[in-house]
C-alpha atoms as a PDB file:
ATOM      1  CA  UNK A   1      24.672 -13.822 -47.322  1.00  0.00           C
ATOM      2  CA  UNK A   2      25.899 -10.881 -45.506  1.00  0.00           C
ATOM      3  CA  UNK A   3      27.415 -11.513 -41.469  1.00  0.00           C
ATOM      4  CA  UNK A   4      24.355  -9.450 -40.673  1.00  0.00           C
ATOM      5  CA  UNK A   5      21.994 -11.525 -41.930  1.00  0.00           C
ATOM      6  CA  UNK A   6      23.302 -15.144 -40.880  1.00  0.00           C
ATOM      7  CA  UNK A   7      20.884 -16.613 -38.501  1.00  0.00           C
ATOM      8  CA  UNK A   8      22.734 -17.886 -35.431  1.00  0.00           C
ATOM      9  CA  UNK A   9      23.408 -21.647 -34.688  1.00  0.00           C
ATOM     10  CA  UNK A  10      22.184 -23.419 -31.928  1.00  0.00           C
ATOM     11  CA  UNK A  11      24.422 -23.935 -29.327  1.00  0.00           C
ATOM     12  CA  UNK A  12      24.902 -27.335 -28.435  1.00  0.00           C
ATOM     13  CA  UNK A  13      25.947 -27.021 -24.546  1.00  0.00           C
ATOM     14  CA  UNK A  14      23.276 -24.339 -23.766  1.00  0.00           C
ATOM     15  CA  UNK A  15      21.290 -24.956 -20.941  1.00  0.00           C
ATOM     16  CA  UNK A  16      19.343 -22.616 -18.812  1.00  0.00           C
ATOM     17  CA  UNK A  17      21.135 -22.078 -15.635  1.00  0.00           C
ATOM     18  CA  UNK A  18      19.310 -23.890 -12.939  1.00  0.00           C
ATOM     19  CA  UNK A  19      19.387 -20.356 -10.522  1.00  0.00           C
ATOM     20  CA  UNK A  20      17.695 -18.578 -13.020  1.00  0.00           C
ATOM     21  CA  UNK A  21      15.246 -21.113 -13.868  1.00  0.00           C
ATOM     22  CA  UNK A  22      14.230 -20.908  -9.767  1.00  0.00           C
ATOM     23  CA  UNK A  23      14.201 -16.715 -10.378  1.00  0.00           C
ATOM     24  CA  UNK A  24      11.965 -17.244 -13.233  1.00  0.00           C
ATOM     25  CA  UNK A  25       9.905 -20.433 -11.364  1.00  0.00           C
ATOM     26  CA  UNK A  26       9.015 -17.588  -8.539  1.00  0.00           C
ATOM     27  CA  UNK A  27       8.449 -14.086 -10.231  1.00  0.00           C
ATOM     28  CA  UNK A  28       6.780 -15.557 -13.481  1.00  0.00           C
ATOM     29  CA  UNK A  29       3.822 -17.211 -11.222  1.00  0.00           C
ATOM     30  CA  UNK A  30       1.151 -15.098 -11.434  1.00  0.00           C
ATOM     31  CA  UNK A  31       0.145 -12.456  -9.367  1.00  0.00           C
ATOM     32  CA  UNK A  32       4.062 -12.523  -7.735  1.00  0.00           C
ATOM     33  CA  UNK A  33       5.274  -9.419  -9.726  1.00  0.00           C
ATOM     34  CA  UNK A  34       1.974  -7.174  -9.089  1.00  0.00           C
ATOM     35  CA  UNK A  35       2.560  -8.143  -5.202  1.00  0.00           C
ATOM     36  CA  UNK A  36       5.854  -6.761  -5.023  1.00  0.00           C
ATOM     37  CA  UNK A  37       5.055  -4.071  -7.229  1.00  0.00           C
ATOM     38  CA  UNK A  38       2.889  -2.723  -4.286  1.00  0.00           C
ATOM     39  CA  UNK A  39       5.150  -3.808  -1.364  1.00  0.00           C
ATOM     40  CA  UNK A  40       8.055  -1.980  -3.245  1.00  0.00           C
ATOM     41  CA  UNK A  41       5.845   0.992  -3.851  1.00  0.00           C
ATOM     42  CA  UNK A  42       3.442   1.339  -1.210  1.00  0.00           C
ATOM     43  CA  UNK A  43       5.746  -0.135   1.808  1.00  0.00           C
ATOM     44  CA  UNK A  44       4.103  -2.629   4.205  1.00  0.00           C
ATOM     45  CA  UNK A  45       0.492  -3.657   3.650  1.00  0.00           C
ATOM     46  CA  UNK A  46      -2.279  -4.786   5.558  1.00  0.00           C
ATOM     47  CA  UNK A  47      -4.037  -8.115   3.489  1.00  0.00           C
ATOM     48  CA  UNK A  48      -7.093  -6.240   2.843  1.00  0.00           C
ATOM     49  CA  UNK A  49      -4.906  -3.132   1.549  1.00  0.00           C
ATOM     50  CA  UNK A  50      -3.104  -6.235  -1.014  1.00  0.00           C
ATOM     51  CA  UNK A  51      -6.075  -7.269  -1.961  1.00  0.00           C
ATOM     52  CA  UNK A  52      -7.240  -4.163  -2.934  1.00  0.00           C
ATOM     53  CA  UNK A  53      -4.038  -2.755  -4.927  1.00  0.00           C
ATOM     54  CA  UNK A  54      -3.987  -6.451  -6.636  1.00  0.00           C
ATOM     55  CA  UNK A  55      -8.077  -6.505  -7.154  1.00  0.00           C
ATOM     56  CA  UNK A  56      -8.581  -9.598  -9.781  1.00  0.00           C
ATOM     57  CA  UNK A  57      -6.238 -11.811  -7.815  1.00  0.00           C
ATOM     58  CA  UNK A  58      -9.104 -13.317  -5.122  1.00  0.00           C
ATOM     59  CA  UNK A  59      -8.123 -13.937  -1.558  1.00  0.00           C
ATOM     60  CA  UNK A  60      -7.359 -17.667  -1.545  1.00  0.00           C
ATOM     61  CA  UNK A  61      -4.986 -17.175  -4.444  1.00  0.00           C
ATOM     62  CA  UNK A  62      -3.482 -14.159  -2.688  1.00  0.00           C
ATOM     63  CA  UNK A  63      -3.104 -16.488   0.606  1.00  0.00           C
ATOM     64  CA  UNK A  64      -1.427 -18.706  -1.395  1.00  0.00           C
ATOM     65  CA  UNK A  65       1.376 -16.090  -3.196  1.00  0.00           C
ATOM     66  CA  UNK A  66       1.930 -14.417   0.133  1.00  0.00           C
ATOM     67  CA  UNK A  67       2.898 -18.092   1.899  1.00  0.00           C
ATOM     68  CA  UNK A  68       5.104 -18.864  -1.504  1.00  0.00           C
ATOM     69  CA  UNK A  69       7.064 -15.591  -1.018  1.00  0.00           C
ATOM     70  CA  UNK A  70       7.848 -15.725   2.498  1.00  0.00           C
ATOM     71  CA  UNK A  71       8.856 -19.083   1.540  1.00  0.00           C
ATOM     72  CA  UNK A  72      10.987 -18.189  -0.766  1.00  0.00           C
ATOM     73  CA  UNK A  73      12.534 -15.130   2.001  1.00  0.00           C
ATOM     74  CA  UNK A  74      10.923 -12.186  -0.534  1.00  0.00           C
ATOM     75  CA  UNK A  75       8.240 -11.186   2.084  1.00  0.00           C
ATOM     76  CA  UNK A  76       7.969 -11.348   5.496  1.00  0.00           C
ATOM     77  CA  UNK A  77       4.736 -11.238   7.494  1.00  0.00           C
ATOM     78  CA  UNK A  78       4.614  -9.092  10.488  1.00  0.00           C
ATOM     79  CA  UNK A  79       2.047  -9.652  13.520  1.00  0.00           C
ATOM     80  CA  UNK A  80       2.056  -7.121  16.104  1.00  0.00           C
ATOM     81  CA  UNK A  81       1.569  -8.653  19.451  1.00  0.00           C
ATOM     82  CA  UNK A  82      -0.482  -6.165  20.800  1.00  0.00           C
ATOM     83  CA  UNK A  83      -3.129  -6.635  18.647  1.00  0.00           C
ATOM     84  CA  UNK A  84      -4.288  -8.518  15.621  1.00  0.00           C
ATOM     85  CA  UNK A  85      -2.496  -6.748  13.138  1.00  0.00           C
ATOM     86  CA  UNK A  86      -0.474  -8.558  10.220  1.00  0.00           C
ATOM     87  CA  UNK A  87       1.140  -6.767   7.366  1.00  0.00           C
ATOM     88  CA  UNK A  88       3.297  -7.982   4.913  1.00  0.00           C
ATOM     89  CA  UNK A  89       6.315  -6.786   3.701  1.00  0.00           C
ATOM     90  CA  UNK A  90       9.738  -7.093   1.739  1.00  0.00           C
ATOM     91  CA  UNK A  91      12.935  -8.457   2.792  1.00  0.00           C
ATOM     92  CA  UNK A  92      15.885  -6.903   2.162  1.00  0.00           C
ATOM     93  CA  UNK A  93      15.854  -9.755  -1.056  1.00  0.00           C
ATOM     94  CA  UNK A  94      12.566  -8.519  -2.004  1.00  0.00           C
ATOM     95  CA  UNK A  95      13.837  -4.835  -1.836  1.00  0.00           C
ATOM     96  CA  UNK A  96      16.579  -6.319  -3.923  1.00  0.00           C
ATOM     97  CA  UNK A  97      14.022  -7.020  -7.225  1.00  0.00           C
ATOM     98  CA  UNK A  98      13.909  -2.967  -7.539  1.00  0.00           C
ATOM     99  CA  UNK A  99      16.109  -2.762 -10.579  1.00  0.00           C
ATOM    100  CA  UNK A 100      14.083  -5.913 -12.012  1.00  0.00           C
ATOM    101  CA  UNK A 101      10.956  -4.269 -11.730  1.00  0.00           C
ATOM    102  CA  UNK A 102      12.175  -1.049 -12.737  1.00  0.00           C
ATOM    103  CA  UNK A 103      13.513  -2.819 -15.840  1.00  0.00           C
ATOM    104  CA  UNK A 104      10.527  -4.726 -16.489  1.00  0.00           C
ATOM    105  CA  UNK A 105       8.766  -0.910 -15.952  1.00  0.00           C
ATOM    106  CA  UNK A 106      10.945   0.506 -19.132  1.00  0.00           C
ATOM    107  CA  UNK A 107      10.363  -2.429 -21.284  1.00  0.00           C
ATOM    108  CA  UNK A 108       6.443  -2.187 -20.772  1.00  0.00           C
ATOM    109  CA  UNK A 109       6.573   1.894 -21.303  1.00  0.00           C
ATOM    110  CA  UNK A 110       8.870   0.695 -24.794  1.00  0.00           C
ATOM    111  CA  UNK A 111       6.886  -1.944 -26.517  1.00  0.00           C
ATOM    112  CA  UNK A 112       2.981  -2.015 -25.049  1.00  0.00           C
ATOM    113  CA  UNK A 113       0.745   1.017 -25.545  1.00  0.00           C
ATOM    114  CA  UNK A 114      -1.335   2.187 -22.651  1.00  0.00           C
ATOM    115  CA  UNK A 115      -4.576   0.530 -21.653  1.00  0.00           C
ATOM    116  CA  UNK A 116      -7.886   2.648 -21.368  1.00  0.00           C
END
């Protein structure tokens, strides 16, 4: 068999690193990655201006993603004490997923055809 063609062996030691596995753990829950594609394109957003750039993901769930990224320092939630106004939007770590998402952008424009 040629070098080419020899499958690889496992490796023994390999295990995934646990700071990746937390990377993973946040931006492969869904709805995470179609958040902060708005908040990196669109800038700060109002809840009902979310809700409407992320339409099948209902409010509750939404809620939910919003309070696990702040958690996790990706977005921050603004209120503005003169009135009731609360927007959400990116930290300087959240700014920092760019590259990702622009990665993740080519790969999808590479191996999926367009949706009608």
């Amino acid at each position: 068999m040629s070098e080419a063609l020899k499958v690889s062996e496992p490796v023994d030691n390999f295990s995934l690193c646990p700071k990746f596995s937390r990377t993973f753990s946040v931006l492969g829950q869904k709805w995470n990655g179609l958040i902060i594609e708005v908040l990196l394109n669109e800038g700060s957003q109002r809840f009902k201006d979310l809700a409407h750039n992320v339409p099948k993901c209902s409010d509750r769930v939404l809620v939910e993603r919003l309070k696990n990224l702040e958690t996790e320092g990706i977005v921050n939630r603004l209120t503005h004490p003169s009135s009731s106004l609360i927007e959400y939007q990116l930290t300087q770590k959240g700014e920092a997923l760019r590259p990702v998402m622009n990665a993740v952008h080519e790969f999808a424009d590479c191996w999926y055809a367009t949706e009608k």
